[in-house]
PDB file of N, CA and C in Angstrom:
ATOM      1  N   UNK A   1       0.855  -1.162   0.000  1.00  0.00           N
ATOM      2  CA  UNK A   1       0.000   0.000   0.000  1.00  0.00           C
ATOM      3  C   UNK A   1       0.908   1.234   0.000  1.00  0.00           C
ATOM      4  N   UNK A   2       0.356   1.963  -0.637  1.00  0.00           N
ATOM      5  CA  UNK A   2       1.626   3.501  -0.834  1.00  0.00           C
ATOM      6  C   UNK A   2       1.171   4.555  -0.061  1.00  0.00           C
ATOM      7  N   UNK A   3       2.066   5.149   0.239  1.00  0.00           N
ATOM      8  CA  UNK A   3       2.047   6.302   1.479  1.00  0.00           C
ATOM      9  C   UNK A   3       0.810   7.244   1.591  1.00  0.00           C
ATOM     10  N   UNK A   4       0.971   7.440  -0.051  1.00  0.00           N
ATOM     11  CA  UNK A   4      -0.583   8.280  -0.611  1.00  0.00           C
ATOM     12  C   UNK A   4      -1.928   7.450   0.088  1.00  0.00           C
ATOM     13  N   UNK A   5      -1.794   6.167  -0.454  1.00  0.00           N
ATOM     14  CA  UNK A   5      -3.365   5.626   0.086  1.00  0.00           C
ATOM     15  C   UNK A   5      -3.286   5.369   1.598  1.00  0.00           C
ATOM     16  N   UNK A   6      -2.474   5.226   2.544  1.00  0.00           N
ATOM     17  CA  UNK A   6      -2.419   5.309   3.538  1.00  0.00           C
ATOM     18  C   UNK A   6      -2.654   6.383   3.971  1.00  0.00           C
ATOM     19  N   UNK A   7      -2.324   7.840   3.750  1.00  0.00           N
ATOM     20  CA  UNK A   7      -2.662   9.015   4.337  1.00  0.00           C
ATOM     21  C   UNK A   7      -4.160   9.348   3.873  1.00  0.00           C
ATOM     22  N   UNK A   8      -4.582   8.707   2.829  1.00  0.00           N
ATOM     23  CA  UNK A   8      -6.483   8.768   2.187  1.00  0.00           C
ATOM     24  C   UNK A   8      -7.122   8.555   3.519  1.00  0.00           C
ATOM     25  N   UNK A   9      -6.460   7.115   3.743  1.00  0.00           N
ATOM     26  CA  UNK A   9      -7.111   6.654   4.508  1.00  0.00           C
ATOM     27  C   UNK A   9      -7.527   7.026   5.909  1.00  0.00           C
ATOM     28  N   UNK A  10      -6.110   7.369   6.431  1.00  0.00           N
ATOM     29  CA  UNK A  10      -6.486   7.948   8.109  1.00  0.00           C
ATOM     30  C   UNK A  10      -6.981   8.846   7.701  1.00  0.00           C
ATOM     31  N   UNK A  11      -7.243   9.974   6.658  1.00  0.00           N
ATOM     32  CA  UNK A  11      -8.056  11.380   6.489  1.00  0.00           C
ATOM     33  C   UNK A  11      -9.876  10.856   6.302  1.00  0.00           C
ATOM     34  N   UNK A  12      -9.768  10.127   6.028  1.00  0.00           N
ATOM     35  CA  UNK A  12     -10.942   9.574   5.426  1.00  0.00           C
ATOM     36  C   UNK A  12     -11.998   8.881   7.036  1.00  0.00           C
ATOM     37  N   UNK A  13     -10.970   8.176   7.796  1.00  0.00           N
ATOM     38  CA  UNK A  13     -11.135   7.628   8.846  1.00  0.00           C
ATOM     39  C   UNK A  13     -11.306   8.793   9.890  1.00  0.00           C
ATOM     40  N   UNK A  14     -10.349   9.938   9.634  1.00  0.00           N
ATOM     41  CA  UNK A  14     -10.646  11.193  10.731  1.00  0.00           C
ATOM     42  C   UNK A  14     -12.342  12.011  10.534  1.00  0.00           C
ATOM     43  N   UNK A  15     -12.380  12.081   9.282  1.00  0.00           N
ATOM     44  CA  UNK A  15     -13.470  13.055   8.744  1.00  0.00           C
ATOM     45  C   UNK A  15     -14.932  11.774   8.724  1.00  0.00           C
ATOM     46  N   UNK A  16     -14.696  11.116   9.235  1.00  0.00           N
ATOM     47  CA  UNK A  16     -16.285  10.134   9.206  1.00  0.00           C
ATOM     48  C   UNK A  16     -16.954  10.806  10.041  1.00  0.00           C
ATOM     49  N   UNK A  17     -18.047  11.027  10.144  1.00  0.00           N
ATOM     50  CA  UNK A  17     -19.170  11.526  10.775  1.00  0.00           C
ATOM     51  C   UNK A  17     -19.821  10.184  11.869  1.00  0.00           C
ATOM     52  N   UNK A  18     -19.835  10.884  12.865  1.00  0.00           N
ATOM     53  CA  UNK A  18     -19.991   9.951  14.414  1.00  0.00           C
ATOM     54  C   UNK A  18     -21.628  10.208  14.499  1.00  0.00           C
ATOM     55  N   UNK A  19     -22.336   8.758  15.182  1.00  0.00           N
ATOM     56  CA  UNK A  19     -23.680   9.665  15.915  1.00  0.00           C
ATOM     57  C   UNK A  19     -23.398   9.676  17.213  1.00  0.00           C
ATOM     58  N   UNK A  20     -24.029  10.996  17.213  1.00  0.00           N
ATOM     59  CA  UNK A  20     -24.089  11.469  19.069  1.00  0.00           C
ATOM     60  C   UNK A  20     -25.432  11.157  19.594  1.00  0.00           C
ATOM     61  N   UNK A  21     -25.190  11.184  20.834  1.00  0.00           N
ATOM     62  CA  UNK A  21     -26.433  11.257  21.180  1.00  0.00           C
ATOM     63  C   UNK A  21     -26.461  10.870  23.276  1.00  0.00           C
ATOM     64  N   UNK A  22     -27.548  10.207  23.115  1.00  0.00           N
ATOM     65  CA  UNK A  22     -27.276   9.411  24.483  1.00  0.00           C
ATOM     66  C   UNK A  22     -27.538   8.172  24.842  1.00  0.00           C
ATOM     67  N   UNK A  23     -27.168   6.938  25.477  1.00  0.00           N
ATOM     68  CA  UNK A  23     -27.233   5.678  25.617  1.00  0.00           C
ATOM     69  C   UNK A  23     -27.662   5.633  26.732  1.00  0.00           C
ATOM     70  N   UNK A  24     -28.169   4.497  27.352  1.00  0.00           N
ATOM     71  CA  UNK A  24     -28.928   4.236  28.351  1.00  0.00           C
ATOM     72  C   UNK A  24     -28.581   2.704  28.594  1.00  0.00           C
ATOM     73  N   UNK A  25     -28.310   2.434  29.825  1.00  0.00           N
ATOM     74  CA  UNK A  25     -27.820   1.193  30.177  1.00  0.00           C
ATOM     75  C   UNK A  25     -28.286   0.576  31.413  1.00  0.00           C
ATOM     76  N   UNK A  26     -28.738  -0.493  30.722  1.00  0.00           N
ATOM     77  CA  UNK A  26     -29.938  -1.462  31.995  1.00  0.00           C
ATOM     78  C   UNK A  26     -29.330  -2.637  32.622  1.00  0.00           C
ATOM     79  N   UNK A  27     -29.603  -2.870  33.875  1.00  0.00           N
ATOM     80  CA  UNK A  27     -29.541  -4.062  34.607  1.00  0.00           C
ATOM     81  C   UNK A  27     -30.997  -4.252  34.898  1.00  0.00           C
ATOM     82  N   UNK A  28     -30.987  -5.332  34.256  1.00  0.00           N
ATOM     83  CA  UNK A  28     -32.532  -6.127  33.980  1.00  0.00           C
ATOM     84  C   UNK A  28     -32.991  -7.186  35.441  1.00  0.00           C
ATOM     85  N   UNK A  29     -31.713  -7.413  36.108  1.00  0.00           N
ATOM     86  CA  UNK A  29     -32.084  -8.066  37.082  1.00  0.00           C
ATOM     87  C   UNK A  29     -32.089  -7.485  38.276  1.00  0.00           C
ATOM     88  N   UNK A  30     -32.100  -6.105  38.080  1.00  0.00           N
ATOM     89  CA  UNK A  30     -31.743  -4.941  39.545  1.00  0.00           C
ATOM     90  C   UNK A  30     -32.889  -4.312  38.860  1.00  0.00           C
ATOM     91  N   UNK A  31     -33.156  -3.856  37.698  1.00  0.00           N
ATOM     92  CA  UNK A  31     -33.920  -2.792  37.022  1.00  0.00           C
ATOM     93  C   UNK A  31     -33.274  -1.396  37.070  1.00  0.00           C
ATOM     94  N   UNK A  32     -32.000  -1.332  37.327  1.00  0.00           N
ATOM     95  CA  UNK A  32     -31.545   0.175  37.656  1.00  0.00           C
ATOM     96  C   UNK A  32     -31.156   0.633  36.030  1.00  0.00           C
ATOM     97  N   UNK A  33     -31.107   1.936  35.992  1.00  0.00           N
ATOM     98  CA  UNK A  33     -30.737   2.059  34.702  1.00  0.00           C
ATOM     99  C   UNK A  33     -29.702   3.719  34.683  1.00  0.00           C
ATOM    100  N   UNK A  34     -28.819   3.317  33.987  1.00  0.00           N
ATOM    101  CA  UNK A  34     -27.878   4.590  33.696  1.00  0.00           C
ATOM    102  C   UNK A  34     -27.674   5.182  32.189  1.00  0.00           C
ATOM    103  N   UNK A  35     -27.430   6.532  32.005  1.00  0.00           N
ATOM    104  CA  UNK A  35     -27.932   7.169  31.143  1.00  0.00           C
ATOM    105  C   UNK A  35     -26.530   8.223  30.940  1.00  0.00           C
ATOM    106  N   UNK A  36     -25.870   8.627  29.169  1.00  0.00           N
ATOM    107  CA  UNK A  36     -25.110   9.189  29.596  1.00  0.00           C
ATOM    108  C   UNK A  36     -25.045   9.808  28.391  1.00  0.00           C
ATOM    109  N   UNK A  37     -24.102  11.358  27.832  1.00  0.00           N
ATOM    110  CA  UNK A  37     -23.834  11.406  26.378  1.00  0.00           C
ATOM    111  C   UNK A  37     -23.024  10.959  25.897  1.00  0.00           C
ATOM    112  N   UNK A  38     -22.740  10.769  24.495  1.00  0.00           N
ATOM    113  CA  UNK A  38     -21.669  10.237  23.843  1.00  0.00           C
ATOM    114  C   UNK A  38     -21.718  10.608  22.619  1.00  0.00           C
ATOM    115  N   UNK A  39     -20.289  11.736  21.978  1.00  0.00           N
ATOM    116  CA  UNK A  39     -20.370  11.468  20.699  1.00  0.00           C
ATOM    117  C   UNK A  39     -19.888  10.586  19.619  1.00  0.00           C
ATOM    118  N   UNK A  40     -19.932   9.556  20.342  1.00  0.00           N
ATOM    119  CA  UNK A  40     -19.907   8.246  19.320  1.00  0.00           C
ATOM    120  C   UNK A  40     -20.558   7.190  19.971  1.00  0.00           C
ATOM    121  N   UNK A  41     -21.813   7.131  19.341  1.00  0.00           N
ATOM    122  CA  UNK A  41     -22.696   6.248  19.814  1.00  0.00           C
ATOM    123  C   UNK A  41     -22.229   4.478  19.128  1.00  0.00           C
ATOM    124  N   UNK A  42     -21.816   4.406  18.586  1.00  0.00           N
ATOM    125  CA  UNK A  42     -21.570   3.025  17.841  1.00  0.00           C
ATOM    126  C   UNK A  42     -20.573   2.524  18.923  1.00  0.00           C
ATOM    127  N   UNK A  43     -19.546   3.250  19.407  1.00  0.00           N
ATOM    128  CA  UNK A  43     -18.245   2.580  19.939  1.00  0.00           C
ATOM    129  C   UNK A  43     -18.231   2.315  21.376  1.00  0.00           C
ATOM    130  N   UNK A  44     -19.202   3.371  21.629  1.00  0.00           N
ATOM    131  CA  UNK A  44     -19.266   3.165  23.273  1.00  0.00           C
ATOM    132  C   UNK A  44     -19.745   1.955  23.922  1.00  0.00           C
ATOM    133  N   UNK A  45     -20.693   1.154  23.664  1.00  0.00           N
ATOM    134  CA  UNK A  45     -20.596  -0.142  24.412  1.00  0.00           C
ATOM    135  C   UNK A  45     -19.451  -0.773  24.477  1.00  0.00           C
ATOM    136  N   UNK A  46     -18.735  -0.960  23.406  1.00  0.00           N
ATOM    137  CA  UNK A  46     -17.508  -1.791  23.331  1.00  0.00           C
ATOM    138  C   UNK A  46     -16.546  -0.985  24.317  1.00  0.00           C
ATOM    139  N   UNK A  47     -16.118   0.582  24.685  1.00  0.00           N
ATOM    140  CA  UNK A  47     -15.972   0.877  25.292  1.00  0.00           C
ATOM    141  C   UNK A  47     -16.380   0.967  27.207  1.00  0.00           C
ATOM    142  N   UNK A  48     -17.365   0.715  27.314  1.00  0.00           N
ATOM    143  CA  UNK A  48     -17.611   1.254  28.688  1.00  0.00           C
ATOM    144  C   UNK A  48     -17.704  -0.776  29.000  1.00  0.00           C
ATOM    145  N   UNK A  49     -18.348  -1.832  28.625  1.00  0.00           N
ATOM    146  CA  UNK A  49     -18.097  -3.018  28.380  1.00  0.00           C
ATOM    147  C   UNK A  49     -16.677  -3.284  29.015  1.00  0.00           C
ATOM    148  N   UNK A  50     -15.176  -3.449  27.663  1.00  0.00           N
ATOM    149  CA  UNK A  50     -13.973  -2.744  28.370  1.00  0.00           C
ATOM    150  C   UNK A  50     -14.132  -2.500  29.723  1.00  0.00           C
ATOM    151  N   UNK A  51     -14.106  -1.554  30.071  1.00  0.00           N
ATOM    152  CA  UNK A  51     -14.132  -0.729  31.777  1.00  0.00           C
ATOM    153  C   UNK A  51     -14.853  -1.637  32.781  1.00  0.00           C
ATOM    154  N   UNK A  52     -15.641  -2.488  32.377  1.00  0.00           N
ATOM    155  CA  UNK A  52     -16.948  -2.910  33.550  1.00  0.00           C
ATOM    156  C   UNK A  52     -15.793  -4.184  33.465  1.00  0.00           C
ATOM    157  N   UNK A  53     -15.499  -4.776  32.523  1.00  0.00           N
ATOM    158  CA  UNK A  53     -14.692  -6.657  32.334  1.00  0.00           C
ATOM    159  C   UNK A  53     -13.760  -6.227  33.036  1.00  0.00           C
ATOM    160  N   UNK A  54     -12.571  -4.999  33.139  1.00  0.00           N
ATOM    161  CA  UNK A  54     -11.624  -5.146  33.509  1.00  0.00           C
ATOM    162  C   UNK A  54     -11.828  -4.564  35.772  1.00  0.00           C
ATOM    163  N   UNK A  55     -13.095  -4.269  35.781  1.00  0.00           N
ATOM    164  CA  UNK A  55     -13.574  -3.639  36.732  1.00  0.00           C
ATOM    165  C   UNK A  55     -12.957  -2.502  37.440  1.00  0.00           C
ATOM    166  N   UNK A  56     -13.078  -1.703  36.507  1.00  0.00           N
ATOM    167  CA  UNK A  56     -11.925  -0.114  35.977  1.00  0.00           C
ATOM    168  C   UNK A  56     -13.100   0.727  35.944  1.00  0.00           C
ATOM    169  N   UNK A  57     -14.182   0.609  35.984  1.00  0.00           N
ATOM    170  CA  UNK A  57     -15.100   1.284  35.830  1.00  0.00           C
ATOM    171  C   UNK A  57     -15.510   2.926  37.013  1.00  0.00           C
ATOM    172  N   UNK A  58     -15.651   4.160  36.556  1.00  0.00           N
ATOM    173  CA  UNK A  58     -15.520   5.074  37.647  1.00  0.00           C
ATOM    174  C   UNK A  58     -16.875   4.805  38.706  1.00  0.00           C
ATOM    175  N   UNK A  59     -17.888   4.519  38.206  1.00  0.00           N
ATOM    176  CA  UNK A  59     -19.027   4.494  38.941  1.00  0.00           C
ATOM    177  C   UNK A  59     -19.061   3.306  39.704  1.00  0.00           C
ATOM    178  N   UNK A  60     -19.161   3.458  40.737  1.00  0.00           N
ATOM    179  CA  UNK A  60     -18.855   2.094  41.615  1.00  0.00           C
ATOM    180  C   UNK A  60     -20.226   0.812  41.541  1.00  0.00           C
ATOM    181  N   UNK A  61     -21.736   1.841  41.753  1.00  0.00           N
ATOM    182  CA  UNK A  61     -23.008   1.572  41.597  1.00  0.00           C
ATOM    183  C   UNK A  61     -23.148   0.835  40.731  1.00  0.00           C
ATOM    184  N   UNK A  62     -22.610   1.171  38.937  1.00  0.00           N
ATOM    185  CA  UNK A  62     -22.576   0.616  37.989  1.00  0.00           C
ATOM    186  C   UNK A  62     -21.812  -0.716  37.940  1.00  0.00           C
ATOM    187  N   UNK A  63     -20.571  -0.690  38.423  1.00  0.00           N
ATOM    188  CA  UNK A  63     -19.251  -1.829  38.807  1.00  0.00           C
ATOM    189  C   UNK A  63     -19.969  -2.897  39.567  1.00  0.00           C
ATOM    190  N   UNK A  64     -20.051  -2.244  40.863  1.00  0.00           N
ATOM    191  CA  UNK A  64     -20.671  -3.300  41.659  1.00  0.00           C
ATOM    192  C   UNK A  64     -22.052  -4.340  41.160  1.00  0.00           C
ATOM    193  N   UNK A  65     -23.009  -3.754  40.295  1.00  0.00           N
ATOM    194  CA  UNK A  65     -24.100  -4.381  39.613  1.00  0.00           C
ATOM    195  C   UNK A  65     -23.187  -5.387  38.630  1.00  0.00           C
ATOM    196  N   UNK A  66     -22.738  -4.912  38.007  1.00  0.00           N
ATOM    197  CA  UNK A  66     -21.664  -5.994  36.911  1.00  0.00           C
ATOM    198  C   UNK A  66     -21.238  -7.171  37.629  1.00  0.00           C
ATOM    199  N   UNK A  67     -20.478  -6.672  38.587  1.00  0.00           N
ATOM    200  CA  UNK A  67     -19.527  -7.825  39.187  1.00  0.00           C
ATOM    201  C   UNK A  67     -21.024  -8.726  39.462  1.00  0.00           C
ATOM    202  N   UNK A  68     -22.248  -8.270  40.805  1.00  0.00           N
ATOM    203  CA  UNK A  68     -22.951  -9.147  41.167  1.00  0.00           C
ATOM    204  C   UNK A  68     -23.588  -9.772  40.213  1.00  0.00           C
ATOM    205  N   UNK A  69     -24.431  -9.425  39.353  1.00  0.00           N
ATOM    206  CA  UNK A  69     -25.074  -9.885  37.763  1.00  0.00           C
ATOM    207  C   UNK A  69     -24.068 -10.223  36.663  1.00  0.00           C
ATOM    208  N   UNK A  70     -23.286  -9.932  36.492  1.00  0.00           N
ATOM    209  CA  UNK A  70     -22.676  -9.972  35.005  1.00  0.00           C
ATOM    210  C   UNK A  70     -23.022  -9.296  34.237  1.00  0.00           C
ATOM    211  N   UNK A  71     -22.436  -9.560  33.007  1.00  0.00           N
ATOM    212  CA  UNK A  71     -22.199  -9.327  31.461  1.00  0.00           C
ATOM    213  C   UNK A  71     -23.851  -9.363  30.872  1.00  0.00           C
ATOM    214  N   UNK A  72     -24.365 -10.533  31.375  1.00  0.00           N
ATOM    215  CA  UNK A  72     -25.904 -11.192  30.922  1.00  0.00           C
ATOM    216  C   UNK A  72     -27.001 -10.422  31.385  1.00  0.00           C
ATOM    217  N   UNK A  73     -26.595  -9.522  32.485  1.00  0.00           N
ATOM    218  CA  UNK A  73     -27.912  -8.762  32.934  1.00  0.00           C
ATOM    219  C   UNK A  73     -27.948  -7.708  32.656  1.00  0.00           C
ATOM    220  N   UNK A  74     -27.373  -6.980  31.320  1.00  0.00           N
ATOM    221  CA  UNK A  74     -26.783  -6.015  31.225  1.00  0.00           C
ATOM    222  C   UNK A  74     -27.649  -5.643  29.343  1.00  0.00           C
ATOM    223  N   UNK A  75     -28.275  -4.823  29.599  1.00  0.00           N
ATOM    224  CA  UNK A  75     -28.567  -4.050  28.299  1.00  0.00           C
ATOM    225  C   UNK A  75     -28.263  -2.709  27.761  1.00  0.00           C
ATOM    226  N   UNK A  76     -27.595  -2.560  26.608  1.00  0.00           N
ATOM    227  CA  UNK A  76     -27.063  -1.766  26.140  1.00  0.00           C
ATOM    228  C   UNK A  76     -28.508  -0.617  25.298  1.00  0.00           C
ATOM    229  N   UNK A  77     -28.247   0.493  25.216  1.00  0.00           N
ATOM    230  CA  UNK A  77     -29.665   0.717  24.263  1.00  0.00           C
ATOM    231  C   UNK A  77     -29.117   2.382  23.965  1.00  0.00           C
ATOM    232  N   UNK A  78     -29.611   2.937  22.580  1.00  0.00           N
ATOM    233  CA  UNK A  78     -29.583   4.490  22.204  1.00  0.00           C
ATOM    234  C   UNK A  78     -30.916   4.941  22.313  1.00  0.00           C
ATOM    235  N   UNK A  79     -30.751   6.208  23.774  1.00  0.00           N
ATOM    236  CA  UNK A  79     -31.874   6.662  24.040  1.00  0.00           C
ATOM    237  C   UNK A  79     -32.783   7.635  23.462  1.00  0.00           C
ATOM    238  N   UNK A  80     -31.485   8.060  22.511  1.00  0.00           N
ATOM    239  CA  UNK A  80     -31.928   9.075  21.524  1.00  0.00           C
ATOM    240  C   UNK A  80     -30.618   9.812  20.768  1.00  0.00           C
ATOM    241  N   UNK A  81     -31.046  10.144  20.061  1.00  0.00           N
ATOM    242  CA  UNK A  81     -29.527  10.998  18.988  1.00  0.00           C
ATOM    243  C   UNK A  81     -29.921  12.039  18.587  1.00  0.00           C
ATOM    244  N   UNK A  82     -28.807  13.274  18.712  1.00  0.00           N
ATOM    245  CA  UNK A  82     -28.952  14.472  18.011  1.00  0.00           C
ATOM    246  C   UNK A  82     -28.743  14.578  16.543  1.00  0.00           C
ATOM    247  N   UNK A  83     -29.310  15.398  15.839  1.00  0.00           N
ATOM    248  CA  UNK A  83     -29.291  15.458  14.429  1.00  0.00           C
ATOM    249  C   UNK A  83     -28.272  15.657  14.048  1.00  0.00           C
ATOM    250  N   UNK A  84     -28.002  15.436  12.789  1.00  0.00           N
ATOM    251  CA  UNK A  84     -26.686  15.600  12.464  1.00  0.00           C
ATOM    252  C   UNK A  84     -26.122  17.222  11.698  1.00  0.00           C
ATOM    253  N   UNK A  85     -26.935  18.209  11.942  1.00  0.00           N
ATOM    254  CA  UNK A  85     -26.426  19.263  11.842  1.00  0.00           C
ATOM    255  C   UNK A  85     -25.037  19.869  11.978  1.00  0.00           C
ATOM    256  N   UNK A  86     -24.333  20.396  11.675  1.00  0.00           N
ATOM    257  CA  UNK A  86     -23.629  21.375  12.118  1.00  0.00           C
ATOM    258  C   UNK A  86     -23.563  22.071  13.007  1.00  0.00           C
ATOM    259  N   UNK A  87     -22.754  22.220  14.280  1.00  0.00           N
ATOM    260  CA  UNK A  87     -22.701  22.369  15.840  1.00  0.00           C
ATOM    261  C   UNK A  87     -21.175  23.300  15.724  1.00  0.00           C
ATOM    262  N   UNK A  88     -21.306  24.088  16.497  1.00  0.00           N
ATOM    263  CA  UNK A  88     -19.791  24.798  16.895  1.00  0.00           C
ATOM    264  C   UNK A  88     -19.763  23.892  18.176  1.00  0.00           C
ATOM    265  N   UNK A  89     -18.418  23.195  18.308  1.00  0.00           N
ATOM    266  CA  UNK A  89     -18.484  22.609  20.282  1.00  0.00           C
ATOM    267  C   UNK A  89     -19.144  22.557  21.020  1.00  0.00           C
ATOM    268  N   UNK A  90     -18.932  23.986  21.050  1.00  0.00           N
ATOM    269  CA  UNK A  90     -19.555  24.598  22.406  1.00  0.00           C
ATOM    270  C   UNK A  90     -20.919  24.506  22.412  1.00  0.00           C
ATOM    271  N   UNK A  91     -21.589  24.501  21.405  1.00  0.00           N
ATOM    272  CA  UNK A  91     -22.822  24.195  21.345  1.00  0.00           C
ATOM    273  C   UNK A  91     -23.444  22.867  20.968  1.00  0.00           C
ATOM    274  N   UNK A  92     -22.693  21.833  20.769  1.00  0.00           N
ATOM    275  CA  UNK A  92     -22.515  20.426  20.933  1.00  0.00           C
ATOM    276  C   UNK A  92     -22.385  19.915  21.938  1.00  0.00           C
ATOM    277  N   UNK A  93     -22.017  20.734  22.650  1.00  0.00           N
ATOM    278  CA  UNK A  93     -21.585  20.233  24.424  1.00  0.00           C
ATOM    279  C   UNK A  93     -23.094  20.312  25.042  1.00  0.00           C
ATOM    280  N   UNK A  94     -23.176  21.766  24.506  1.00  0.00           N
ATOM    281  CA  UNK A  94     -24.762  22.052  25.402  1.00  0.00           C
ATOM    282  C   UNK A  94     -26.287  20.850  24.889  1.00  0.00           C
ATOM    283  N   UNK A  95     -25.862  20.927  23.461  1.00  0.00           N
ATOM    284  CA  UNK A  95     -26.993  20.350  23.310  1.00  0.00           C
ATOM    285  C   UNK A  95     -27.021  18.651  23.634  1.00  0.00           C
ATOM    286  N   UNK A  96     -25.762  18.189  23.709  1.00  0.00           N
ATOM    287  CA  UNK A  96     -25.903  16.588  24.197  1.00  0.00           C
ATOM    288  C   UNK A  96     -26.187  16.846  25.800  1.00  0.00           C
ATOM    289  N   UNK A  97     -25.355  17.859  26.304  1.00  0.00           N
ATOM    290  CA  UNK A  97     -25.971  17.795  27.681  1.00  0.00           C
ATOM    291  C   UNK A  97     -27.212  17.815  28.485  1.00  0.00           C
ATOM    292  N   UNK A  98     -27.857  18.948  27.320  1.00  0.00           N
ATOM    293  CA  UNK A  98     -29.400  19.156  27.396  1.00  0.00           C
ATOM    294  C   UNK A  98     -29.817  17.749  27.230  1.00  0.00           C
ATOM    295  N   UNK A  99     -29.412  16.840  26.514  1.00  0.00           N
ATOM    296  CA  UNK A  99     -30.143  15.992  25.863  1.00  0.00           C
ATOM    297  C   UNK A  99     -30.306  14.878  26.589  1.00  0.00           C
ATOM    298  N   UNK A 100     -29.305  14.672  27.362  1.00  0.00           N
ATOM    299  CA  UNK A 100     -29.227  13.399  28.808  1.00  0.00           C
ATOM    300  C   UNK A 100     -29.579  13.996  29.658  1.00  0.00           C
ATOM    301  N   UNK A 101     -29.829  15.097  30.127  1.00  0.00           N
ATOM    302  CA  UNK A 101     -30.544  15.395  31.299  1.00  0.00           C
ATOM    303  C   UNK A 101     -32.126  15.223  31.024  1.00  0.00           C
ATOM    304  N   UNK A 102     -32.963  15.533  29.936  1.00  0.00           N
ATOM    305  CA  UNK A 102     -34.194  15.209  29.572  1.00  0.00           C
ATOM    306  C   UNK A 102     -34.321  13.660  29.211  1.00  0.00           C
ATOM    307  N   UNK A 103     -33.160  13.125  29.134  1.00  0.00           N
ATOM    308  CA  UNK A 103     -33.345  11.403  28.835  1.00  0.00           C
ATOM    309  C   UNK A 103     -33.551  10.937  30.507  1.00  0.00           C
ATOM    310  N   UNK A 104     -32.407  11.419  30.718  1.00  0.00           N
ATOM    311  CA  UNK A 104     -32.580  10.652  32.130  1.00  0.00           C
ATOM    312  C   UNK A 104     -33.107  10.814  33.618  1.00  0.00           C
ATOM    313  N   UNK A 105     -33.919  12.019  32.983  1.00  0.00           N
ATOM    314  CA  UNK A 105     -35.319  12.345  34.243  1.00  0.00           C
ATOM    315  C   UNK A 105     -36.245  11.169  33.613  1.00  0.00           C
ATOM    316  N   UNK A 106     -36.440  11.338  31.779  1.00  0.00           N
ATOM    317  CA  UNK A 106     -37.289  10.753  31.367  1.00  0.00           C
ATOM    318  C   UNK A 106     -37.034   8.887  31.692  1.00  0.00           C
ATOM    319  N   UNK A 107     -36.541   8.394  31.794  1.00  0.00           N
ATOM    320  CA  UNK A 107     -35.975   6.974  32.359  1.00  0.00           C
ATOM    321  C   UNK A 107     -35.475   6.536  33.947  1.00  0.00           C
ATOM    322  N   UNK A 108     -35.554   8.270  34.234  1.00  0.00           N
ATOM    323  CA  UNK A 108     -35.303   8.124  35.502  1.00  0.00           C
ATOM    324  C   UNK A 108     -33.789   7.208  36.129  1.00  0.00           C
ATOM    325  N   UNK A 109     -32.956   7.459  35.191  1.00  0.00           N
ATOM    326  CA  UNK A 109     -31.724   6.958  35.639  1.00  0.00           C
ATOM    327  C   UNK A 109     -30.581   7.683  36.031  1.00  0.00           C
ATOM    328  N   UNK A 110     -29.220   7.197  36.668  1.00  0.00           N
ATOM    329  CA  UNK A 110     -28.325   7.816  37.427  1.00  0.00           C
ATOM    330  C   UNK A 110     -27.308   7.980  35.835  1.00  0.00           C
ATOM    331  N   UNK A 111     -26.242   8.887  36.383  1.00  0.00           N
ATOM    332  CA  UNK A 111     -25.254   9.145  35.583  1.00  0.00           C
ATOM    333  C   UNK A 111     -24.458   7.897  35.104  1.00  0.00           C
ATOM    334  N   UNK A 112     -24.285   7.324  33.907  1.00  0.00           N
ATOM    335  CA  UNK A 112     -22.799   6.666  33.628  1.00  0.00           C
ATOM    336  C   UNK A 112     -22.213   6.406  34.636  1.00  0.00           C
ATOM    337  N   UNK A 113     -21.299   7.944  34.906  1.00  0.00           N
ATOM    338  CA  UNK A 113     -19.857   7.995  35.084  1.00  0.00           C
ATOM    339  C   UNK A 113     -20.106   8.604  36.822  1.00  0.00           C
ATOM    340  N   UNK A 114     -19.408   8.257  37.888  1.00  0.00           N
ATOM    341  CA  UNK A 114     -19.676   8.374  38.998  1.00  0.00           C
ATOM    342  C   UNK A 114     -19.519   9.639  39.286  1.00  0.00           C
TER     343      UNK A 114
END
């Protein structure tokens, strides 16, 4: 592969368009549920998953449910996503933030991240 198509590529790989939004994460055998933003909704289970297996996880509430239930009592879900508009940051920040705080009155769940 030549240097050229290698540099396509990570440019190509940088400039992909992510969905944001917010995820929501259930223990089905506790019923508790946690709720958080993310602008990359595809990667984050495999991510926060990661954190709970290696029991690295910041939220202890969340950790401790893992360890007692497992992997199996555990549902992953997108509670909703922001459009894919055009956002300056700063106003990407606000609006995912806005956006898990109305998810997670609406589900009534605790933060992710401790």
């Amino acid at each position: 592969m030549s240097n050229q198509r290698k540099r396509d590529l990570v440019r190509e790989y940088k400039e992909r368009k992510h969905r944001r939004g917010v995820y929501a994460v259930q223990c089905t055998a506790s019923g508790q549920v946690w709720a958080s933003g993310s602008h990359n909704l595809d990667a984050q289970q495999n991510s926060l998953w990661f954190q709970l297996k290696l029991g690295a996880h910041p939220n202890r509430a969340l950790q401790d449910a893992w360890k007692q239930y497992g992997e199996g009592a555990f549902a992953y879900a997108i509670a909703a996503e922001l459009s894919d508009e055009e956002r300056t940051p700063y106003a990407l920040k606000a609006d995912l933030k806005a956006l898990e705080a109305e998810c997670r009155e609406k589900l009534g769940a605790d933060a992710v991240t401790g």
